[in-house]
Protein backbone atom coordinates (compact mmCIF):
# COMPACT_ATOMS: atom_id res chain seq x y z
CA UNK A 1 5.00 -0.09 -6.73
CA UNK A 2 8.14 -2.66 -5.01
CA UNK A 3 8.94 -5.16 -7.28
CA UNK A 4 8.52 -7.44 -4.27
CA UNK A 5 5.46 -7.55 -2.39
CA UNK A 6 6.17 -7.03 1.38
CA UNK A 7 5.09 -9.92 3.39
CA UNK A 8 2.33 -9.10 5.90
CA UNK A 9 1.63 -10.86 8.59
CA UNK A 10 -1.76 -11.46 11.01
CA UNK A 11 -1.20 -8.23 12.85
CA UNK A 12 -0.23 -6.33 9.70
CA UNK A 13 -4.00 -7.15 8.92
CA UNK A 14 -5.74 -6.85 11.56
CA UNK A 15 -4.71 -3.13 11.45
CA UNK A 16 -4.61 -2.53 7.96
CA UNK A 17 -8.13 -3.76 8.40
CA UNK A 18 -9.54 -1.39 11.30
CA UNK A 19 -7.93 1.57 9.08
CA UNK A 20 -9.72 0.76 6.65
CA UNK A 21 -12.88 1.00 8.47
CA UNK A 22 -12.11 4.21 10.08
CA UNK A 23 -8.66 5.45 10.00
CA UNK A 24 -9.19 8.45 12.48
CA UNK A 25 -8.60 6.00 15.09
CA UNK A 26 -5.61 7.04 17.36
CA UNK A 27 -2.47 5.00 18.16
CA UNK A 28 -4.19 4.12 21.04
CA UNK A 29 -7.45 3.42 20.14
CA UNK A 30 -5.97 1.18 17.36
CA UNK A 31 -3.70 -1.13 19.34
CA UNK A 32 -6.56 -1.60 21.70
CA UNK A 33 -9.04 -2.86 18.35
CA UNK A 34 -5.95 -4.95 17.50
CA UNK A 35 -4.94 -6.47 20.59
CA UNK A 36 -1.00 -5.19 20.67
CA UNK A 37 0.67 -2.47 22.41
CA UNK A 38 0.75 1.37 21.72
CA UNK A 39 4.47 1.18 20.95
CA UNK A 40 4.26 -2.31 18.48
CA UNK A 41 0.87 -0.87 16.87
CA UNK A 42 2.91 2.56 16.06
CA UNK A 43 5.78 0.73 14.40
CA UNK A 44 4.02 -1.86 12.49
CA UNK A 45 1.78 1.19 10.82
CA UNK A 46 5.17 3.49 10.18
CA UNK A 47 6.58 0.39 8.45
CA UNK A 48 3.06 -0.36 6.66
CA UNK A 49 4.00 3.61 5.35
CA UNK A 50 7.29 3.20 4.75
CA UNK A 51 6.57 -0.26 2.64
CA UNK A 52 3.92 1.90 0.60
CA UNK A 53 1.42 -0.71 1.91
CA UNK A 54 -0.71 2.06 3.06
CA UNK A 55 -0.60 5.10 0.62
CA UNK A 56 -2.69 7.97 2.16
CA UNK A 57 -5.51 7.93 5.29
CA UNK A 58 -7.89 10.44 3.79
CA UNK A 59 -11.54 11.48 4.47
CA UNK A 60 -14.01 9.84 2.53
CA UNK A 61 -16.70 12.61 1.42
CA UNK A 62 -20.59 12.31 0.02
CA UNK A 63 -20.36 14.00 -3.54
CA UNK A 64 -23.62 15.11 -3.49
CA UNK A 65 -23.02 17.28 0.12
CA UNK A 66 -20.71 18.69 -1.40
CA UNK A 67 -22.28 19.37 -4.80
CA UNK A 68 -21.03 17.20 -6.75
CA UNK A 69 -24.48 15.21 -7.87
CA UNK A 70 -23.73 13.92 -11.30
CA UNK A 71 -21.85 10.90 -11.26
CA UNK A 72 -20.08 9.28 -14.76
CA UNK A 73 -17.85 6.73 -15.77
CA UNK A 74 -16.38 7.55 -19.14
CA UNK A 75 -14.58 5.54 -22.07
CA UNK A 76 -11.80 7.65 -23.82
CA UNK A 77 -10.17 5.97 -26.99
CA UNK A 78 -7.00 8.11 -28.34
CA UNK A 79 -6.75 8.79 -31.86
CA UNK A 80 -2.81 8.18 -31.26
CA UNK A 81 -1.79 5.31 -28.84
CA UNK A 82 1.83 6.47 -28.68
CA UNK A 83 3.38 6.76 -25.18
CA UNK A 84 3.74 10.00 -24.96
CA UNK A 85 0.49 10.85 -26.21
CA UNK A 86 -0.90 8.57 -23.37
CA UNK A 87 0.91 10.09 -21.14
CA UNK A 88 0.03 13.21 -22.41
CA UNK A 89 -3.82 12.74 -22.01
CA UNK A 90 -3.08 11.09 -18.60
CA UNK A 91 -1.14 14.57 -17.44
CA UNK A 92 -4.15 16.52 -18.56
CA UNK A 93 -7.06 14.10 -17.17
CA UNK A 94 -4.88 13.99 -13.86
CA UNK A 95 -4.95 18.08 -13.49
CA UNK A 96 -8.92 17.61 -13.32
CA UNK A 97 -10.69 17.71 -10.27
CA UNK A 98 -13.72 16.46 -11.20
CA UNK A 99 -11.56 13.01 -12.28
CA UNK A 100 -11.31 11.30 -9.60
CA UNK A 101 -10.02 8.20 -11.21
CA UNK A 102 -7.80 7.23 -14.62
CA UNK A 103 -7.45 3.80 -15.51
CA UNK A 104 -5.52 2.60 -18.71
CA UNK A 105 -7.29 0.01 -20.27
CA UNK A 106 -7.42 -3.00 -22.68
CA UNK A 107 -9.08 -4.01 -24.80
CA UNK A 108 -11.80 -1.20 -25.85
CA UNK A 109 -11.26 2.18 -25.54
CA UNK A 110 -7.69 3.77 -24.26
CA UNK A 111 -8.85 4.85 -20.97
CA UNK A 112 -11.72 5.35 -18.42
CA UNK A 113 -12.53 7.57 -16.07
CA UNK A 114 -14.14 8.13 -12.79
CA UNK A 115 -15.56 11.69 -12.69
CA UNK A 116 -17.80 13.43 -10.33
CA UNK A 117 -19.61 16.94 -11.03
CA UNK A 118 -22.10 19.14 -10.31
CA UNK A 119 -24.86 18.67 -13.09
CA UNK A 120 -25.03 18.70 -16.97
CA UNK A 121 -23.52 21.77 -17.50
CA UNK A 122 -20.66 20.82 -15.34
CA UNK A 123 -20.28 18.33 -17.01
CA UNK A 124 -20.23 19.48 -20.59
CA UNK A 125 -17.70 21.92 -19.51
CA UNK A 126 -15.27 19.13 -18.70
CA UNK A 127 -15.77 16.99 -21.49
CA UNK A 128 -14.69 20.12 -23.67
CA UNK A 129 -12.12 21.20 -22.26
CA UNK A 130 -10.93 17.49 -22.04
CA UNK A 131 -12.09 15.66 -24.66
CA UNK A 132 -13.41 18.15 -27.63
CA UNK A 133 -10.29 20.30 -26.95
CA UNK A 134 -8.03 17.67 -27.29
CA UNK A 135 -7.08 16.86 -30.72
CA UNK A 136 -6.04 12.94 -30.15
CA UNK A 137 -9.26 12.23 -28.77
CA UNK A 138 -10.90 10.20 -31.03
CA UNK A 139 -14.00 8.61 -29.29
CA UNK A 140 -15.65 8.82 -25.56
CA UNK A 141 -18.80 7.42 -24.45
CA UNK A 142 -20.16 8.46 -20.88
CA UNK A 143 -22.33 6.56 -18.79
CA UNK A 144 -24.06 8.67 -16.01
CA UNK A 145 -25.35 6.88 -12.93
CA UNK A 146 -28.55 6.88 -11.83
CA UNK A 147 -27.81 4.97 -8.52
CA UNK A 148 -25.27 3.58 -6.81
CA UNK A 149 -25.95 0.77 -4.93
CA UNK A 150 -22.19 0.19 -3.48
CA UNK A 151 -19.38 1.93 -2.85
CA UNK A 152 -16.15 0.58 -1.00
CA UNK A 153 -12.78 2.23 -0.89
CA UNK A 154 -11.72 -1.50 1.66
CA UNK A 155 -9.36 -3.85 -0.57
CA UNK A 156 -9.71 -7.37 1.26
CA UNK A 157 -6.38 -8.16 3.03
């Protein structure tokens, strides 16, 4: 992340914005939604890039078409807090597909995690072969969703 945050103006917004929505807009398409020229809109998004302002424009996919129908946010607490065993766990949550998030924490527990999997089984699979496998984990609770009544990747700009 810059040390200094990059100073974004209305237009910088407005587009930052509409990709948010739906970023499979073309140039075009886009500068027309936010009122500036092909050329202008095409800059201002290559420097949006550039500034790390916008990381990736991905797909956003329904677990469950895909199979993935289990849903769980879990709290890890370390037996070691060192850095490099942080780091460590971090490396081997990160190498998971199933995680699809890994957030340091504090207070509580060390670290939680976004995960999405197929079932139970999938499930208990993962949480051996990161949790019960790994010898500095010393705690994790799971919480498995039932519903989820909102989901937003859009950060308000």
């Amino acid at each position: 992340m810059p040390e200094t945050l990059p100073t974004l103006d209305d237009l910088d917004r407005r587009i930052l914005n509409a990709l948010q929505l739906d970023a499979s807009h073309t140039n075009a398409e886009l500068a027309e939604l936010v009122h500036v020229s092909a050329p202008t809109c095409l800059r201002r998004v290559k420097q949006l890039v550039a500034s790390g302002v916008i990381l990736r424009r991905v797909a956003i996919v329904a677990p469950a078409m895909v199979g993935a129908r289990l849903s769980a946010i879990v709290e890890i607490t370390l037996d070691v807090q060192a850095a490099e065993r942080m780091a460590e766990f971090e490396l081997l949550a990160g190498a998971e597909s199933a995680v699809l998030q890994c957030y340091r924490v504090a207070p509580g527990p060390d670290f939680v995690l976004i995960v999405e999997v197929a079932d139970m089984p999938a499930y208990h699979a993962l949480a051996h072969r990161l949790f019960a496998a790994h010898a500095n984990v010393r705690n994790v609770k799971a919480y498995f969703s039932t519903f989820r009544s909102k989901f937003d990747t859009r950060i308000a700009v």
